[in-house]
N, C-alpha and C. Protein backbone atom coordinates (compact mmCIF):
# COMPACT_ATOMS: atom_id res chain seq x y z
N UNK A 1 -26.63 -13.30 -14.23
CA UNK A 1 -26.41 -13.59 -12.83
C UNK A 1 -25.69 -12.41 -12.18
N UNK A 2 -26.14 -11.90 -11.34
CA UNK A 2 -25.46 -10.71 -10.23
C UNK A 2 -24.35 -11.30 -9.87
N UNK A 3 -22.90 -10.29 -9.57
CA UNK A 3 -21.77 -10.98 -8.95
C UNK A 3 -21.66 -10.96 -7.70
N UNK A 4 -22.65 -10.50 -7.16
CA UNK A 4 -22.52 -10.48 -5.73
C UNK A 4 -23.66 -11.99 -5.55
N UNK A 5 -24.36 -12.50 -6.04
CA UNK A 5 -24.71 -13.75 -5.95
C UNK A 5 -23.87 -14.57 -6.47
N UNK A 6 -23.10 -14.59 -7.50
CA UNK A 6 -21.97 -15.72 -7.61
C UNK A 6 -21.39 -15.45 -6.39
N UNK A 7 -20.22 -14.31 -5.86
CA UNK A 7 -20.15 -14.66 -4.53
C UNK A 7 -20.13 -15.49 -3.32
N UNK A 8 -21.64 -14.88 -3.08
CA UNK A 8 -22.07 -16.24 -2.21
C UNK A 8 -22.55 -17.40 -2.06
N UNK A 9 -22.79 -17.66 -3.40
CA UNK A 9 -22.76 -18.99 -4.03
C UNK A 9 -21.35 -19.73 -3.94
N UNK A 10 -20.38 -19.09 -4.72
CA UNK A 10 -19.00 -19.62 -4.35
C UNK A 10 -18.71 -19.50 -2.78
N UNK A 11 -18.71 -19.06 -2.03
CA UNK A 11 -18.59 -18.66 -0.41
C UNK A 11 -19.21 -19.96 0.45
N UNK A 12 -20.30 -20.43 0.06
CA UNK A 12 -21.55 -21.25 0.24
C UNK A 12 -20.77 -22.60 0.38
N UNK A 13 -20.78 -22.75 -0.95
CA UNK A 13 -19.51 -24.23 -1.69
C UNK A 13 -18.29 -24.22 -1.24
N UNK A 14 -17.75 -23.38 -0.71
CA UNK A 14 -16.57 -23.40 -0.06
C UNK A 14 -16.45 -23.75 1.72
N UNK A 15 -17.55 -23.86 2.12
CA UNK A 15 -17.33 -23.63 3.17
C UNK A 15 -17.73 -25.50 4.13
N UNK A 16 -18.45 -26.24 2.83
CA UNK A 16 -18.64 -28.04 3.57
C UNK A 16 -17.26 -28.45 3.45
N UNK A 17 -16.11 -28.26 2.74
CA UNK A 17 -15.37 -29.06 2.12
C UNK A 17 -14.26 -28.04 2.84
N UNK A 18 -14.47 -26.91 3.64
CA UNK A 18 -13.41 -26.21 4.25
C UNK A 18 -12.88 -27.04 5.76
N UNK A 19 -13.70 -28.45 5.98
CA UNK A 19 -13.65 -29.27 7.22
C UNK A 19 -11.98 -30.00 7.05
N UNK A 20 -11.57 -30.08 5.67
CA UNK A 20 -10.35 -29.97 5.66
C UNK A 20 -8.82 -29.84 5.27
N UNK A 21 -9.59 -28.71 4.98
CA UNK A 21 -8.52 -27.10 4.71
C UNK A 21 -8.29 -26.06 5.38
N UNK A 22 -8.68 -24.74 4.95
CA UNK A 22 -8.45 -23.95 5.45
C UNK A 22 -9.42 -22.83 4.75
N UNK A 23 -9.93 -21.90 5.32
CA UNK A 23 -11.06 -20.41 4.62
C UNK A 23 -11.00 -19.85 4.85
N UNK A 24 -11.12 -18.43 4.65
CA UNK A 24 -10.89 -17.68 5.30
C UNK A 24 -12.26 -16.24 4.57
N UNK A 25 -12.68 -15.86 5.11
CA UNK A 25 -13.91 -14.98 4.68
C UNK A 25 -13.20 -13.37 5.60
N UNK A 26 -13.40 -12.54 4.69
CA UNK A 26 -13.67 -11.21 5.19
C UNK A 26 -14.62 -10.08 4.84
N UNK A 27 -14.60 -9.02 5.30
CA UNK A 27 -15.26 -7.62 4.98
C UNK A 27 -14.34 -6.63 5.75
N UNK A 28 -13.60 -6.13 4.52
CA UNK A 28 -12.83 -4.65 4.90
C UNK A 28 -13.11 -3.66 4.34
N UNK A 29 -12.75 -2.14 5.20
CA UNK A 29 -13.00 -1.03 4.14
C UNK A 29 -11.83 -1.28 3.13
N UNK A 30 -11.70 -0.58 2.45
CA UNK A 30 -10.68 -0.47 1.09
C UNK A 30 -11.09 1.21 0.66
N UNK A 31 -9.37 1.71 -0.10
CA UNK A 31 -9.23 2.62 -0.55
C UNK A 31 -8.42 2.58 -1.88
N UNK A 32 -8.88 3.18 -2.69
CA UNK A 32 -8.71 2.89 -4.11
C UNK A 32 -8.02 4.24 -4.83
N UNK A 33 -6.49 4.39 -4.93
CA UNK A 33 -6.39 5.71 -5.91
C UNK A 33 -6.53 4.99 -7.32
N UNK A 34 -7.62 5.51 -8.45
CA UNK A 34 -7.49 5.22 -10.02
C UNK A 34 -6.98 6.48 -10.44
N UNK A 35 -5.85 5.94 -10.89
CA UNK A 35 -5.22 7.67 -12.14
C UNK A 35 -5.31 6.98 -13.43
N UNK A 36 -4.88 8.07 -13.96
CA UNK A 36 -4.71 7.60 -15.75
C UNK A 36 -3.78 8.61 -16.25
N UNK A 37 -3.20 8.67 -17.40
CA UNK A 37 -1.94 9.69 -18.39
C UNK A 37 -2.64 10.71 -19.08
N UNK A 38 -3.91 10.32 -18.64
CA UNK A 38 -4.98 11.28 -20.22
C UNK A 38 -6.13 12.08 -19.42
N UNK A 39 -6.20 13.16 -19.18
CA UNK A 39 -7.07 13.62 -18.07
C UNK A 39 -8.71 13.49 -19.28
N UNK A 40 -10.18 13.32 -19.25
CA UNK A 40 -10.72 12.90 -19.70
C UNK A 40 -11.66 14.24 -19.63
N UNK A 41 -11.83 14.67 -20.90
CA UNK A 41 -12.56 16.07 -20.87
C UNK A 41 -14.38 16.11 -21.11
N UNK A 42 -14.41 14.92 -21.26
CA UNK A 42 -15.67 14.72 -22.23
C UNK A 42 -17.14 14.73 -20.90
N UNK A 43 -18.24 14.67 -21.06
CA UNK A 43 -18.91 14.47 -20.50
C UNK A 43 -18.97 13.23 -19.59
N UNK A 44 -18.33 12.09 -20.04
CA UNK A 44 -18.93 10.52 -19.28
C UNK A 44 -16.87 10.24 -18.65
N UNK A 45 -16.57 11.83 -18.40
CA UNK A 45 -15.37 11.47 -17.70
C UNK A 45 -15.55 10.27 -16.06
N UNK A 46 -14.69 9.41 -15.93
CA UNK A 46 -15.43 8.74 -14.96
C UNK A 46 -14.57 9.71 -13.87
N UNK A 47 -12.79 9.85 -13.87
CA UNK A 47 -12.36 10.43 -12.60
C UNK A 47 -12.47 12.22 -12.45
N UNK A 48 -13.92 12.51 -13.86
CA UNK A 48 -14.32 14.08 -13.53
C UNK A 48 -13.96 14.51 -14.58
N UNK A 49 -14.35 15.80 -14.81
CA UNK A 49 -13.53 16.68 -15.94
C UNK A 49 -12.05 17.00 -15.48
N UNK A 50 -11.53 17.06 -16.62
CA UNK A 50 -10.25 17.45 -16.47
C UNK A 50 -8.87 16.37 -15.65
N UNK A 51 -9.74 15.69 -15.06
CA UNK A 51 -8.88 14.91 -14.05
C UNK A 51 -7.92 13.36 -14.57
N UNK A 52 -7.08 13.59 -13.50
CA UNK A 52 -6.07 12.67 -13.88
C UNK A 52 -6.13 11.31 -12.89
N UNK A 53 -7.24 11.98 -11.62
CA UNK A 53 -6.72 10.57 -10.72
C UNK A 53 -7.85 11.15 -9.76
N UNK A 54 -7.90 10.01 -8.46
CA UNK A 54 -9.07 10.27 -8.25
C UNK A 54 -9.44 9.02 -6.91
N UNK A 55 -9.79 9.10 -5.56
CA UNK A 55 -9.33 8.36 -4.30
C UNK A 55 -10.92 7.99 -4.48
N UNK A 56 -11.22 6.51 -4.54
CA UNK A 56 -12.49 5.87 -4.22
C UNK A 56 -12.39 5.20 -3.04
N UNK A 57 -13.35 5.00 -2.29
CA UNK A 57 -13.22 4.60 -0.89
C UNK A 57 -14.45 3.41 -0.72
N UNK A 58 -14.47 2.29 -0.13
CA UNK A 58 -15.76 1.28 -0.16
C UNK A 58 -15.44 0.82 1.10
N UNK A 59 -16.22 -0.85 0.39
CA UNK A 59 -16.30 -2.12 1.00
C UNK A 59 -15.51 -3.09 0.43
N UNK A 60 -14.83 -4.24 0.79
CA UNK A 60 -14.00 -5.37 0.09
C UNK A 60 -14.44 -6.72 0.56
N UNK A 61 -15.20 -7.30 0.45
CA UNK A 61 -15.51 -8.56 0.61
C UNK A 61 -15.00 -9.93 -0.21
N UNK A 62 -14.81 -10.95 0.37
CA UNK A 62 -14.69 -12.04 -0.24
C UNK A 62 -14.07 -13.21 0.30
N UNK A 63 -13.38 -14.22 0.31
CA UNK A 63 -12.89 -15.19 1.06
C UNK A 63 -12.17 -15.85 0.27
N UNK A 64 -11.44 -16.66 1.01
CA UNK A 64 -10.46 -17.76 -0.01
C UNK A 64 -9.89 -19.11 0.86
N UNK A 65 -9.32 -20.20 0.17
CA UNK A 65 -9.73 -21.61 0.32
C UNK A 65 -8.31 -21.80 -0.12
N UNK A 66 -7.80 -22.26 0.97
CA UNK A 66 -6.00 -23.13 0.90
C UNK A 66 -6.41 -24.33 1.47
N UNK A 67 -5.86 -25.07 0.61
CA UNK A 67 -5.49 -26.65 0.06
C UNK A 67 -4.51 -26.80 0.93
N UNK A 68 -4.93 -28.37 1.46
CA UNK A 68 -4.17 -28.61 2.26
C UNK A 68 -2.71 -29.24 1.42
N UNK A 69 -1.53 -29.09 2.41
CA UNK A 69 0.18 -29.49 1.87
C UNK A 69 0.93 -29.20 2.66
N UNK A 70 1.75 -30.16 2.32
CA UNK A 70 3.30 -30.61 2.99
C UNK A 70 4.10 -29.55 3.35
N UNK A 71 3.97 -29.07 2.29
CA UNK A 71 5.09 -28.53 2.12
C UNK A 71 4.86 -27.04 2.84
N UNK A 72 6.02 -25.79 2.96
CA UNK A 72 5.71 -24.70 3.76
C UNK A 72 5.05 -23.57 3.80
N UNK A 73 4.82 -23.68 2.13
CA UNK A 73 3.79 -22.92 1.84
C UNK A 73 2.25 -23.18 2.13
N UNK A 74 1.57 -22.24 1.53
CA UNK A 74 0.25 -23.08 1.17
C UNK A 74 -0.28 -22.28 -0.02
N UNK A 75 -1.00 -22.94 -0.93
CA UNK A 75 -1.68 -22.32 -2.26
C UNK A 75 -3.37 -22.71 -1.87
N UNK A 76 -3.84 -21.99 -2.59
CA UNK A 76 -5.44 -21.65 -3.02
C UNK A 76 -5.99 -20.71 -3.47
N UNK A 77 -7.15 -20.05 -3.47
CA UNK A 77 -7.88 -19.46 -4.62
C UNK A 77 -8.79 -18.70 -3.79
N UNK A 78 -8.69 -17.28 -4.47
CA UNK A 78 -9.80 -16.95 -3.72
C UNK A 78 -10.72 -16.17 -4.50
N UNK A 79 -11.81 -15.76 -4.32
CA UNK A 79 -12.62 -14.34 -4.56
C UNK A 79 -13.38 -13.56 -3.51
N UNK A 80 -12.86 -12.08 -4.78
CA UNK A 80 -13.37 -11.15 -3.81
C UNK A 80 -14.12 -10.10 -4.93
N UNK A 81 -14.89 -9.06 -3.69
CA UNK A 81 -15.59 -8.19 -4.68
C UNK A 81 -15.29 -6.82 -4.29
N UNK A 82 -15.20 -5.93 -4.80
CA UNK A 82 -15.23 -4.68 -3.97
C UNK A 82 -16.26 -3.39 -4.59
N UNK A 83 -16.64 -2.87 -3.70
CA UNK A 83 -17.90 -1.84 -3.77
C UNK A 83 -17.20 -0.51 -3.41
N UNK A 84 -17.12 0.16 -4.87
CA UNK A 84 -16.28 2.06 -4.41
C UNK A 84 -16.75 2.81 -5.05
N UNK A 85 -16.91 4.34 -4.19
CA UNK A 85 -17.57 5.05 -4.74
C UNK A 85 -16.50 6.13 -4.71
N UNK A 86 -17.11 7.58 -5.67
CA UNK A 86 -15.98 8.58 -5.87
C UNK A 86 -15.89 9.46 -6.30
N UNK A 87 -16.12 10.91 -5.75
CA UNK A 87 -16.76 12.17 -6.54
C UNK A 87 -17.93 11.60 -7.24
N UNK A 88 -18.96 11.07 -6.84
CA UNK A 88 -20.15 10.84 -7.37
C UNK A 88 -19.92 9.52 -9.01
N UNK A 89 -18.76 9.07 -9.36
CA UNK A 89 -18.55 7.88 -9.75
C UNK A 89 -19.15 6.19 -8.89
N UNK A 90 -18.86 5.83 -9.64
CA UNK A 90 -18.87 4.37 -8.77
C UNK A 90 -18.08 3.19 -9.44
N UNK A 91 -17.49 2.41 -8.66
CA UNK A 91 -16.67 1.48 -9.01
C UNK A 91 -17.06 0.10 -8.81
N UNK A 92 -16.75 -1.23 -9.14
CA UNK A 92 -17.77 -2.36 -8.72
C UNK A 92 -16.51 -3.46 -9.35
N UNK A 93 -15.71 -4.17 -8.37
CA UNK A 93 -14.70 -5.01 -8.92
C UNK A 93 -14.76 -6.19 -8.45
N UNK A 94 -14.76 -7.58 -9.01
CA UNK A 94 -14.88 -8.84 -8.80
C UNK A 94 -13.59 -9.47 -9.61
N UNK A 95 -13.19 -9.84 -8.66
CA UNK A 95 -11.71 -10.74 -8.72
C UNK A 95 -11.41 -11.66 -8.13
N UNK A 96 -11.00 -12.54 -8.88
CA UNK A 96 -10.20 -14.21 -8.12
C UNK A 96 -9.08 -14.24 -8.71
N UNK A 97 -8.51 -15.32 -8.38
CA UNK A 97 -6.98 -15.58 -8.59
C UNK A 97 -6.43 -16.65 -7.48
N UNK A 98 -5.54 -17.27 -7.79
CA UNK A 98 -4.62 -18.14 -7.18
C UNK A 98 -3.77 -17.24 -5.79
N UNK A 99 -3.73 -17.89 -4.74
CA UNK A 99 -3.42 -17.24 -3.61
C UNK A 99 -2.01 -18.49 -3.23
N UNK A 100 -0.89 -17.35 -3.25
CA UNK A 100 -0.10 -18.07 -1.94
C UNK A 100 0.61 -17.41 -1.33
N UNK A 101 0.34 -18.38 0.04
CA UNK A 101 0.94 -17.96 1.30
C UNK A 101 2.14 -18.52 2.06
N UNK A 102 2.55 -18.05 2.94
CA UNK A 102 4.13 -18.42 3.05
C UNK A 102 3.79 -18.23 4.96
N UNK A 103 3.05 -18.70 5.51
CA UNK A 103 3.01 -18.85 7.06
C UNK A 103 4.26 -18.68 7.95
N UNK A 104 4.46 -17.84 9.01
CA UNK A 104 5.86 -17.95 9.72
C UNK A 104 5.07 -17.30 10.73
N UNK A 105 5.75 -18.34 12.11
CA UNK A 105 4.76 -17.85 13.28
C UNK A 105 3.22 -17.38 13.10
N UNK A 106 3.09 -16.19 13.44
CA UNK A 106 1.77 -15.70 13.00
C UNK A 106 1.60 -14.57 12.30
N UNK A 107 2.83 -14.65 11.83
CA UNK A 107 2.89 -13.68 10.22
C UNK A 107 2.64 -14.63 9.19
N UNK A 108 1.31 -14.41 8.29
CA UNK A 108 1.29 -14.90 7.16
C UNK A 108 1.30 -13.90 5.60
N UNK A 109 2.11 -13.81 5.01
CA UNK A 109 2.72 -13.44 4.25
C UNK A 109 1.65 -13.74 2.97
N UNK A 110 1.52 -13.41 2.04
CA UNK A 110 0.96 -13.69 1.02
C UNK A 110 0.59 -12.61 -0.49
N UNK A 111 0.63 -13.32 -1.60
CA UNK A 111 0.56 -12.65 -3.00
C UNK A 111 -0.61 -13.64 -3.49
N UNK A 112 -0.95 -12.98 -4.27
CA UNK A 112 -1.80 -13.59 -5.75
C UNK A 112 -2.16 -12.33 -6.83
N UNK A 113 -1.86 -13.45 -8.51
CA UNK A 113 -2.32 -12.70 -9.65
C UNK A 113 -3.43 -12.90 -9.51
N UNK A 114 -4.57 -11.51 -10.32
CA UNK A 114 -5.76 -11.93 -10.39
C UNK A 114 -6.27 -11.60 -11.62
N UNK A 115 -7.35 -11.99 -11.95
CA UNK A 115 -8.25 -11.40 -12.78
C UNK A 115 -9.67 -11.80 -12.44
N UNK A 116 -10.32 -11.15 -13.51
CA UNK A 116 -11.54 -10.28 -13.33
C UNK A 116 -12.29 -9.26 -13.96
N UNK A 117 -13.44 -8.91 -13.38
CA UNK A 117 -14.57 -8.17 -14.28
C UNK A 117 -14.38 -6.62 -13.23
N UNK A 118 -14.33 -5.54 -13.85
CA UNK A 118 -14.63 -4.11 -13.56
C UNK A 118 -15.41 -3.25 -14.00
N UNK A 119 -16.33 -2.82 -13.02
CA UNK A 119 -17.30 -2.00 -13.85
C UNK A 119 -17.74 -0.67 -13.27
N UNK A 120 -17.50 0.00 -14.35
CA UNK A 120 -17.60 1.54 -13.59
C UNK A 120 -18.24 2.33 -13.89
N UNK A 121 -19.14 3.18 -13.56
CA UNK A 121 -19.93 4.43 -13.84
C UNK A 121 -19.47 5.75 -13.56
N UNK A 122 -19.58 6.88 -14.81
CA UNK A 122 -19.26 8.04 -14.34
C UNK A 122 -20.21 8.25 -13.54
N UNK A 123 -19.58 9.51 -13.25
CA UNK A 123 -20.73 10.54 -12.53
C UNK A 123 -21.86 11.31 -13.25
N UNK A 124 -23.15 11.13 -12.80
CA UNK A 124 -24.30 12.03 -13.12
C UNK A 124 -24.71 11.02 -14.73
N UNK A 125 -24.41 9.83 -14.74
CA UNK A 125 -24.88 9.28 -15.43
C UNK A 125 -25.39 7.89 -15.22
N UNK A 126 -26.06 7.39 -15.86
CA UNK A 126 -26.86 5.61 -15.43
C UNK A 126 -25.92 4.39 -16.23
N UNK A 127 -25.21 5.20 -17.06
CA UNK A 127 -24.46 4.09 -18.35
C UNK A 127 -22.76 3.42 -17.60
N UNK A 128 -22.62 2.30 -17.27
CA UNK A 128 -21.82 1.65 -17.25
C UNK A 128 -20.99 0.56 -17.80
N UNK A 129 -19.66 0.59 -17.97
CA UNK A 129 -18.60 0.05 -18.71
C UNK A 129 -18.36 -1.43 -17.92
N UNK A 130 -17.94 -2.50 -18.53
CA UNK A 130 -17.77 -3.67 -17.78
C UNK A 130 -16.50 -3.65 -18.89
N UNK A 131 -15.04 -4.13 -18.25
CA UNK A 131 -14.25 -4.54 -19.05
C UNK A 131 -13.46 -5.77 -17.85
N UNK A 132 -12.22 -6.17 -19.05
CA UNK A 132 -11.49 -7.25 -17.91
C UNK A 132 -10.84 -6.20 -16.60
N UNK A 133 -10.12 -7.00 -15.52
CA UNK A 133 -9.72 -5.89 -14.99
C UNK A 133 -8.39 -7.26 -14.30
N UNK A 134 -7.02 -6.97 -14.50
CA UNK A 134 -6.22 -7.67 -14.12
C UNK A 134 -5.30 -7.21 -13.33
N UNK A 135 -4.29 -7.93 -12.19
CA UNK A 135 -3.09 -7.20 -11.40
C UNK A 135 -2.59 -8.30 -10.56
N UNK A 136 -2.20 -7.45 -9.58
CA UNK A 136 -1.45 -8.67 -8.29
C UNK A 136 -1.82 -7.88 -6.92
N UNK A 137 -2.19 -8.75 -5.92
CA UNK A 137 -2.81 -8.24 -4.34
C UNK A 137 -1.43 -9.34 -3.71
N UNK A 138 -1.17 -8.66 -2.43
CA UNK A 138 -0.28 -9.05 -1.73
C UNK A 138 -0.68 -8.55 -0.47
N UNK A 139 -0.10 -9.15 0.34
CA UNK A 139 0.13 -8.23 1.92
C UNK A 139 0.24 -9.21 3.30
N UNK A 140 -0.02 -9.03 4.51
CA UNK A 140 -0.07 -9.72 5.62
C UNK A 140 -0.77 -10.04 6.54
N UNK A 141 -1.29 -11.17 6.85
CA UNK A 141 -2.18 -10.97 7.83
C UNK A 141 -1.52 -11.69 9.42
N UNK A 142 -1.94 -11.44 10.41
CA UNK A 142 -1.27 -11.12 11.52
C UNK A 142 -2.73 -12.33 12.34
N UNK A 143 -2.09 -13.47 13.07
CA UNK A 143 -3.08 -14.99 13.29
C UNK A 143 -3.07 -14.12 14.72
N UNK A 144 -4.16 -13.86 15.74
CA UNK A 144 -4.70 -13.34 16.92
C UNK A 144 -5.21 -14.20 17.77
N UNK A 145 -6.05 -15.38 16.73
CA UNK A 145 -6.84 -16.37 17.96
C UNK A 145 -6.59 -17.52 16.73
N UNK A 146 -7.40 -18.91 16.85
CA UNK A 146 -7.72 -19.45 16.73
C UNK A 146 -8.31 -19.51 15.51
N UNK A 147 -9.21 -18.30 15.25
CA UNK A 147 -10.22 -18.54 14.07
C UNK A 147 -10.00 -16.90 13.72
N UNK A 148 -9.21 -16.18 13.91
CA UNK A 148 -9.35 -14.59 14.05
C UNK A 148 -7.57 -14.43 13.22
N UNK A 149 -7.67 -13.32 12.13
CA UNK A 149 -6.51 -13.16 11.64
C UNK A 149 -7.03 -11.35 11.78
N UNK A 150 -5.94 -10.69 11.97
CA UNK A 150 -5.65 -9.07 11.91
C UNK A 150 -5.22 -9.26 10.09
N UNK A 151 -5.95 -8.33 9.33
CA UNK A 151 -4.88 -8.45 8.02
C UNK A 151 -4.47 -6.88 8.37
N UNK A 152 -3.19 -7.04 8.46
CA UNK A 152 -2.42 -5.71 8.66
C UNK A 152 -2.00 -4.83 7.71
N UNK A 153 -2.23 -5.41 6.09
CA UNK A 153 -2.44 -4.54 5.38
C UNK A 153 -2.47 -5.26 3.81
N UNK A 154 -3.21 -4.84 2.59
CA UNK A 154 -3.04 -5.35 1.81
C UNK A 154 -2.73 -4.31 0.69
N UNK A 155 -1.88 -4.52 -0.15
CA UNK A 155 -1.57 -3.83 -1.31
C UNK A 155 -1.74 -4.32 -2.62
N UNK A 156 -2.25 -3.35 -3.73
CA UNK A 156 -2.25 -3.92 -4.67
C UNK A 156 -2.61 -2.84 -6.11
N UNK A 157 -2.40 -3.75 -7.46
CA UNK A 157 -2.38 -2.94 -8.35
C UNK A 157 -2.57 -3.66 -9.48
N UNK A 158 -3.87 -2.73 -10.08
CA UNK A 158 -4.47 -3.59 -11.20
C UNK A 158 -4.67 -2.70 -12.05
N UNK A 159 -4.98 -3.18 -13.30
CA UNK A 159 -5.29 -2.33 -14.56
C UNK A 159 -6.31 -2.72 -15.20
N UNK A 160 -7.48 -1.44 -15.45
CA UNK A 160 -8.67 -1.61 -16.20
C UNK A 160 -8.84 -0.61 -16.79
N UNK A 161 -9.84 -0.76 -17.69
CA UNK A 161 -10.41 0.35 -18.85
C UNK A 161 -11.55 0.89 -17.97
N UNK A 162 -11.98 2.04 -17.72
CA UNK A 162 -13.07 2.34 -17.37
C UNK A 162 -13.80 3.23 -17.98
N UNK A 163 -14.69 4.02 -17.76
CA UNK A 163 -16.07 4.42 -18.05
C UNK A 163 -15.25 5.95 -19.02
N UNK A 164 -14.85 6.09 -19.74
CA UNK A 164 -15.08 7.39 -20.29
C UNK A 164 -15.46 7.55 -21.58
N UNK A 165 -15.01 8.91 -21.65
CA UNK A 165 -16.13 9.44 -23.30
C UNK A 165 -15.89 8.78 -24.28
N UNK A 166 -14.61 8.13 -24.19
CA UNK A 166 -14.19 6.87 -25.40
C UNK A 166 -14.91 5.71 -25.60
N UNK A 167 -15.03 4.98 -24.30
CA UNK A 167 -16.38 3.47 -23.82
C UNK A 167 -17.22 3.75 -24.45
N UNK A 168 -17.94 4.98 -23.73
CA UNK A 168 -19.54 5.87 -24.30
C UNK A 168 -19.67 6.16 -25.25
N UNK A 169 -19.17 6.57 -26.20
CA UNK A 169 -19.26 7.34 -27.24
C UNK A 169 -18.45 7.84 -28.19
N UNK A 170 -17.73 8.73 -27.53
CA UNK A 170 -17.28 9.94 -28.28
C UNK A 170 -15.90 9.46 -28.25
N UNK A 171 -15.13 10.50 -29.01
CA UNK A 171 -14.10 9.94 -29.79
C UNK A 171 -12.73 9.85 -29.31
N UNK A 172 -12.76 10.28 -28.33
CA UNK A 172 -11.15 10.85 -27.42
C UNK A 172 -10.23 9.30 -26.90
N UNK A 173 -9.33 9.62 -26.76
CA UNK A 173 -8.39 8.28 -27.02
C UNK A 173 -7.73 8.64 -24.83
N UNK A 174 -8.57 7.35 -24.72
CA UNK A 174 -7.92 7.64 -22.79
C UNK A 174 -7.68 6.14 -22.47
N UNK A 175 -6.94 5.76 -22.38
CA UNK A 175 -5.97 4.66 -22.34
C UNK A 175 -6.47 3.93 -20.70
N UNK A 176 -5.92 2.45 -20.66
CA UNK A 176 -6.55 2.15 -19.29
C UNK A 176 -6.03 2.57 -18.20
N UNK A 177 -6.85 2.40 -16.82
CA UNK A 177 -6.72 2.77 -15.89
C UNK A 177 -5.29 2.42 -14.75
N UNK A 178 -4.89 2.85 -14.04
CA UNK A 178 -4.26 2.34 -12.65
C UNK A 178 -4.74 2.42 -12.47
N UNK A 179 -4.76 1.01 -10.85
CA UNK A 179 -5.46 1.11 -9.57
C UNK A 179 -4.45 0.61 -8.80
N UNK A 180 -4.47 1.53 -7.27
CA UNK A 180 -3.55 1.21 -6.68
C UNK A 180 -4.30 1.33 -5.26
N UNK A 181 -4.44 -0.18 -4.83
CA UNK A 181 -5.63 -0.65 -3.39
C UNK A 181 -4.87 -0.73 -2.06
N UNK A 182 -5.13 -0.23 -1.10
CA UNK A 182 -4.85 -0.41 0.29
C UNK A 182 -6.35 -0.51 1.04
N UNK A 183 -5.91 -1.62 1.41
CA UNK A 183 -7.00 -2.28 2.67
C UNK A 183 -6.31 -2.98 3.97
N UNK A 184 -7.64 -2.98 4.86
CA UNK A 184 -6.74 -3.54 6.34
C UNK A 184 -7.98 -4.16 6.83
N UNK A 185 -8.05 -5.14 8.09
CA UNK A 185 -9.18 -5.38 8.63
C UNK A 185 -9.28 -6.95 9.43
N UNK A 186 -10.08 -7.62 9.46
CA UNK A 186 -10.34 -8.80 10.29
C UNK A 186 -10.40 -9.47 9.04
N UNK A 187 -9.75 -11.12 9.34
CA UNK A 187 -10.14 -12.25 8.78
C UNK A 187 -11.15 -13.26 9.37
N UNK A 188 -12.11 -14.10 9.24
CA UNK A 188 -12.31 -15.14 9.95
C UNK A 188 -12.30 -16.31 9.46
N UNK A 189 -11.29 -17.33 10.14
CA UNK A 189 -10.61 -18.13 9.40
C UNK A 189 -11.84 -19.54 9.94
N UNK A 190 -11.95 -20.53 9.00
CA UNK A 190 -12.28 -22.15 9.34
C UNK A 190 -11.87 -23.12 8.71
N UNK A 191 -11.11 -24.13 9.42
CA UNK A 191 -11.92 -24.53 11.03
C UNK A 191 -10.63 -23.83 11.64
């Protein structure tokens, strides 16, 4: 199954039973620095020869579903996917996790752990790595209208194994990845 069809399959199912809760769906750009301790010399280097780190830039899609409660918080779950590319690499991350938020005025505040699947391709090659890929996303989104949230910024930082001469093949010892995500953009919230 493609994860961009689970996706919207999950997106789909979320959205009869969002009559009373809360959803929230987006599409932001996103910017991605991945470094690592071990610069990767080999041919199926994913952040290049020689390199230690390395700025991927995409798309971030996905949405998420708070449960309705009393109390001042609110919890739910979301997924998301993100599409990055990078010096001729490519990146491909699908993540969910438990979401909570902490609402005040029309600052909504919010964290979640996640996990998830990462999959990455070097450059100038067809062969790609799928490993787990785990961290924590946080940040704020800023309520504008009715059905309209500003997310004013999201931060975050996860750790995965990705694509090098070690995955592929060859014998070199390159330890997993940082990722360290900043995104910004529109929410659209229902109902």
């Amino acid at each position: 199954m493609n994860v961009r069809s689970l996706i919207v399959g999950a997106v789909i199912a979320l959205v009869p039973i969002a009559v009373h809760a809360q959803t929230g769906l987006y599409l932001n750009p996103i910017a991605v620095r991945v470094s690592n301790s071990v610069a990767d010399s080999g041919l199926y280097a994913f952040l290049g020869q020689n390199s230690k780190s390395e700025v991927f830039y995409g798309v971030n899609f996905g949405g998420y579903y708070d449960f309705k409660s009393a109390l001042p918080f609110k919890a739910g779950i979301e997924m998301r996917d993100s599409i990055l590319h990078g010096d001729g690499a490519a990146l491909n991350q699908f993540l969910t996790g438990l979401r909570i938020s902490m609402p005040f005025k029309h600052l909504k505040p919010y964290i979640e752990p996640v996990v998830g699947a990462g999959t990455s391709r070097a450059p100038f090659t067809a062969l790609h790595v799928t490993r787990v890929e785990y961290g924590v996303l946080g940040g704020v989104d800023y309520t504008t209208h009715h059905h309209i949230d500003f997310r004013l910024f999201e931060l975050g930082y996860t750790n995965l194994i990705t694509a090098s001469s070690e995955t592929i093949g060859a014998s070199a010892t390159i330890p997993a990845s940082d990722l360290i995500t900043f995104s910004a953009g529109i929410v659209f919230r229902f109902p």
